[in-house]
C-alpha atoms as a PDB file:
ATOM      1  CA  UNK A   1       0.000   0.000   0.000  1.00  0.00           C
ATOM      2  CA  UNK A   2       0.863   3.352  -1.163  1.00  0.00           C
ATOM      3  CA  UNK A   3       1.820   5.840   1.752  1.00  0.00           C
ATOM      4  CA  UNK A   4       2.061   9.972   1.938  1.00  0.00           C
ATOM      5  CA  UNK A   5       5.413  10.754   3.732  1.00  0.00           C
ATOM      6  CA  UNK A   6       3.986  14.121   4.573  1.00  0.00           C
ATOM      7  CA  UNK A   7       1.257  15.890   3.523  1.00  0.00           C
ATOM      8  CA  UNK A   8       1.260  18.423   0.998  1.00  0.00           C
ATOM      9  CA  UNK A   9      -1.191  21.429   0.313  1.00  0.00           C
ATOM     10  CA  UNK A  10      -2.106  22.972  -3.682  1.00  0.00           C
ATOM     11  CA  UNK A  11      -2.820  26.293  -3.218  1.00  0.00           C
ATOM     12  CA  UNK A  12      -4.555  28.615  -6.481  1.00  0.00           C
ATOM     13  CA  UNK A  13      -2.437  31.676  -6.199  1.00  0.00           C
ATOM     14  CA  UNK A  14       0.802  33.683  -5.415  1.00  0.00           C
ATOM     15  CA  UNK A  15      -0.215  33.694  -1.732  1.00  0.00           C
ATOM     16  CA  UNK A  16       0.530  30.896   0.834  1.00  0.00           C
ATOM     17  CA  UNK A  17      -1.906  32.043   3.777  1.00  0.00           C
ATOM     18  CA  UNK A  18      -1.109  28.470   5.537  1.00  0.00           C
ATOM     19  CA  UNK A  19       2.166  29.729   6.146  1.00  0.00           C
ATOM     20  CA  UNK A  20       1.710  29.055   9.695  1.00  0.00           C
ATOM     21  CA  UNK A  21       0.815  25.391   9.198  1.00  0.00           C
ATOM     22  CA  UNK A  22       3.360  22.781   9.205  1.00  0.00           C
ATOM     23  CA  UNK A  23       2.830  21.554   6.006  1.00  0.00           C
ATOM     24  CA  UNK A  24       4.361  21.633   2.707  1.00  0.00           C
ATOM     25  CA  UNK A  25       2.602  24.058   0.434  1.00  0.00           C
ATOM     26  CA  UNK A  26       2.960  24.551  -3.105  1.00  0.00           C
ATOM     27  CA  UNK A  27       1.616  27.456  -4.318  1.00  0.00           C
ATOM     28  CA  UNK A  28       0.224  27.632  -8.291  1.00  0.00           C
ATOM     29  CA  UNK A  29      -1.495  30.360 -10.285  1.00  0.00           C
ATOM     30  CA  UNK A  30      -4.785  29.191 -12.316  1.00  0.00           C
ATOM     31  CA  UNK A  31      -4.412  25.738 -10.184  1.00  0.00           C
ATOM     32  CA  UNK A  32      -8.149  26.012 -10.350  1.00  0.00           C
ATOM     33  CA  UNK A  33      -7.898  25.234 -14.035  1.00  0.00           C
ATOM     34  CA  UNK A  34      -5.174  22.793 -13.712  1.00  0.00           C
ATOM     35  CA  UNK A  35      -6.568  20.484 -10.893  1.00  0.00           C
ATOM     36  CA  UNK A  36      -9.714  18.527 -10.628  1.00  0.00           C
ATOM     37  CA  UNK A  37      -9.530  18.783  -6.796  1.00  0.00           C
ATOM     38  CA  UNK A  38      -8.679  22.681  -6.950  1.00  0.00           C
ATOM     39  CA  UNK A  39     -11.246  23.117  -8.655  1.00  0.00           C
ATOM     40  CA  UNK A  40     -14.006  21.115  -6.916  1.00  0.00           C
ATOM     41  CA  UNK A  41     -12.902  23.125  -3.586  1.00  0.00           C
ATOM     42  CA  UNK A  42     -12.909  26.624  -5.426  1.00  0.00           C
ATOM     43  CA  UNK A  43     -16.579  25.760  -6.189  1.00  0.00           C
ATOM     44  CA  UNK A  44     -17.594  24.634  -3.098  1.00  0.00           C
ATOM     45  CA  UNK A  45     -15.576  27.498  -1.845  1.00  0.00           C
ATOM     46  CA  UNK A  46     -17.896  30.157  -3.743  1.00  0.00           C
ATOM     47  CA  UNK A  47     -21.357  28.476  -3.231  1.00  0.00           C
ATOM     48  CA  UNK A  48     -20.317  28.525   0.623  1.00  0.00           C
ATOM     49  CA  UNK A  49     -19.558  32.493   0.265  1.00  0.00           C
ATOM     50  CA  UNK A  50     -22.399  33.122  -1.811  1.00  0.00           C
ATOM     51  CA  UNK A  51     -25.122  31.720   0.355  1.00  0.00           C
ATOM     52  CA  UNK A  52     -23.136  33.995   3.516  1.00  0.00           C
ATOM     53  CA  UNK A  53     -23.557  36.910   1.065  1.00  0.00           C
ATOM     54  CA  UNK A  54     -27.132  36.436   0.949  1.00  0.00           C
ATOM     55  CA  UNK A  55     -27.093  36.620   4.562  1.00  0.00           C
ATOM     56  CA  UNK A  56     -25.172  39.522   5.404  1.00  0.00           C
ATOM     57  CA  UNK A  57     -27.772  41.179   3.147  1.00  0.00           C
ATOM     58  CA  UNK A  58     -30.094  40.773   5.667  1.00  0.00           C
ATOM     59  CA  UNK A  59     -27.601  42.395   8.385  1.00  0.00           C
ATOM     60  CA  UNK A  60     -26.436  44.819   6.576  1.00  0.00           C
ATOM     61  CA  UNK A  61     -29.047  45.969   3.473  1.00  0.00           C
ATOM     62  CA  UNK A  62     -28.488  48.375   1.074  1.00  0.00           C
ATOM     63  CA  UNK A  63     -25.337  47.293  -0.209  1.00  0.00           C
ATOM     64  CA  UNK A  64     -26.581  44.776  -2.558  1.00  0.00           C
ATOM     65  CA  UNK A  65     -24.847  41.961  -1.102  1.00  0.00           C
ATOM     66  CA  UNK A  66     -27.303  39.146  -2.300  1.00  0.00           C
ATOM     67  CA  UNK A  67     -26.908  39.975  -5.771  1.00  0.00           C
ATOM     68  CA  UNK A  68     -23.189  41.106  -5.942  1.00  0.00           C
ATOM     69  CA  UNK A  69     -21.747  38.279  -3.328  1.00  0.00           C
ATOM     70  CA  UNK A  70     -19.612  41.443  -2.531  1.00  0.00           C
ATOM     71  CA  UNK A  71     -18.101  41.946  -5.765  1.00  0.00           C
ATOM     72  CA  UNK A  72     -17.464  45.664  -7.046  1.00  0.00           C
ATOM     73  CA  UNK A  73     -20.142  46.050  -9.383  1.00  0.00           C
ATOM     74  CA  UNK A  74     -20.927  49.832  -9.910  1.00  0.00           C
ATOM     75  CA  UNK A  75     -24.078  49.857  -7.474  1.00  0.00           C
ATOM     76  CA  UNK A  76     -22.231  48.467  -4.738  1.00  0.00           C
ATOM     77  CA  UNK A  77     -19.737  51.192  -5.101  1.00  0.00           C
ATOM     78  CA  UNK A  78     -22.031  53.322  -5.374  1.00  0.00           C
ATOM     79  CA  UNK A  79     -23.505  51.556  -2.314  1.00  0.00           C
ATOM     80  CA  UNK A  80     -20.272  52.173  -0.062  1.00  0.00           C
ATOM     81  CA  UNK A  81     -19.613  55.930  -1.338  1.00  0.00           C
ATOM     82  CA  UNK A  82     -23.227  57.244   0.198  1.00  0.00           C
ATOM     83  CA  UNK A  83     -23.247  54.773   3.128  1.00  0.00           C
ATOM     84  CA  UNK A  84     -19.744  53.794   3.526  1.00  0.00           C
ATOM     85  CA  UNK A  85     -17.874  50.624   4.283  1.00  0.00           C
ATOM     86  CA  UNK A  86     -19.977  47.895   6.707  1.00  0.00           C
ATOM     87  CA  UNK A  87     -17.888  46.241   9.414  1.00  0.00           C
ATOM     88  CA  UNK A  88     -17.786  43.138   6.810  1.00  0.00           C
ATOM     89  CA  UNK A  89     -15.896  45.326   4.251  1.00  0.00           C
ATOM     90  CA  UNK A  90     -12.096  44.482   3.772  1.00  0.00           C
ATOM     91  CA  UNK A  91      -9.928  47.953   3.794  1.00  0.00           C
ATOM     92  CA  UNK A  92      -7.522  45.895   2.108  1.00  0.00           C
ATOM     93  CA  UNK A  93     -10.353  45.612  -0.805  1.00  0.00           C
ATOM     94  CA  UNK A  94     -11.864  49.371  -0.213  1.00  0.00           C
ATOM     95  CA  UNK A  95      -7.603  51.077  -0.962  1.00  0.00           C
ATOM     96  CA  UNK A  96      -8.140  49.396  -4.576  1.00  0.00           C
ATOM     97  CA  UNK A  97     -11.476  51.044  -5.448  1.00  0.00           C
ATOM     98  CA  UNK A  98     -12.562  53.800  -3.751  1.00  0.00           C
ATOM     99  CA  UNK A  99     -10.425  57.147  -2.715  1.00  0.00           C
ATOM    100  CA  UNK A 100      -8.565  57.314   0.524  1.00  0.00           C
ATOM    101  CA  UNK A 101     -10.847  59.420   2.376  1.00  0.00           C
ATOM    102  CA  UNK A 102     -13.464  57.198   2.351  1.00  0.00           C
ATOM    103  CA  UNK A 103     -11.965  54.873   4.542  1.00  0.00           C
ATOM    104  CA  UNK A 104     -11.808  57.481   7.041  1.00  0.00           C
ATOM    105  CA  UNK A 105     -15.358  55.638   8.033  1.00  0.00           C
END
């Protein structure tokens, strides 16, 4: 039988946020496109976030959250610049579309 010295971790991306783990990560852009299982977990992945999109609409309305799943589509921009960021909002994601004073909020 077949048996995994240690355990090693695809990531999709440039980013290894398991850094802290003690496992053996490799890291691969589009590995989404490349990778059966990759893939299967980026879909679960984004049919998890969706359906918590949906409910942080109910929390916090107006932004459009259950039809954007917090992408920046123009009328949730539009959504942050008259009501400004909710407590959900990443500033991280707000410096790349939106001016600086706005995260004065």
């Amino acid at each position: 039988m077949f048996q995994y010295s240690n355990p090693i971790v695809l990531l999709d991306g440039s980013h290894n946020f398991l850094a802290d783990l003690d496992v053996e990560v490799v890291m691969k852009t589009k590995a989404d496109r490349d990778c059966g299982s990759v893939a299967a977990a980026a879909i679960s992945a984004k049919v998890a976030r969706d359906s918590l999109m949906v409910e942080l609409a109910k929390i916090y309305p107006g932004y459009g959250f259950e039809e954007n799943k917090g992408y920046a589509s123009q009328k949730h921009i539009e959504a942050i610049q008259a009501m400004g960021p909710s407590p959900e909002h990443r500033k991280s994601w707000l410096t790349k579309i939106l001016a600086d004073d706005l995260l004065l909020f």
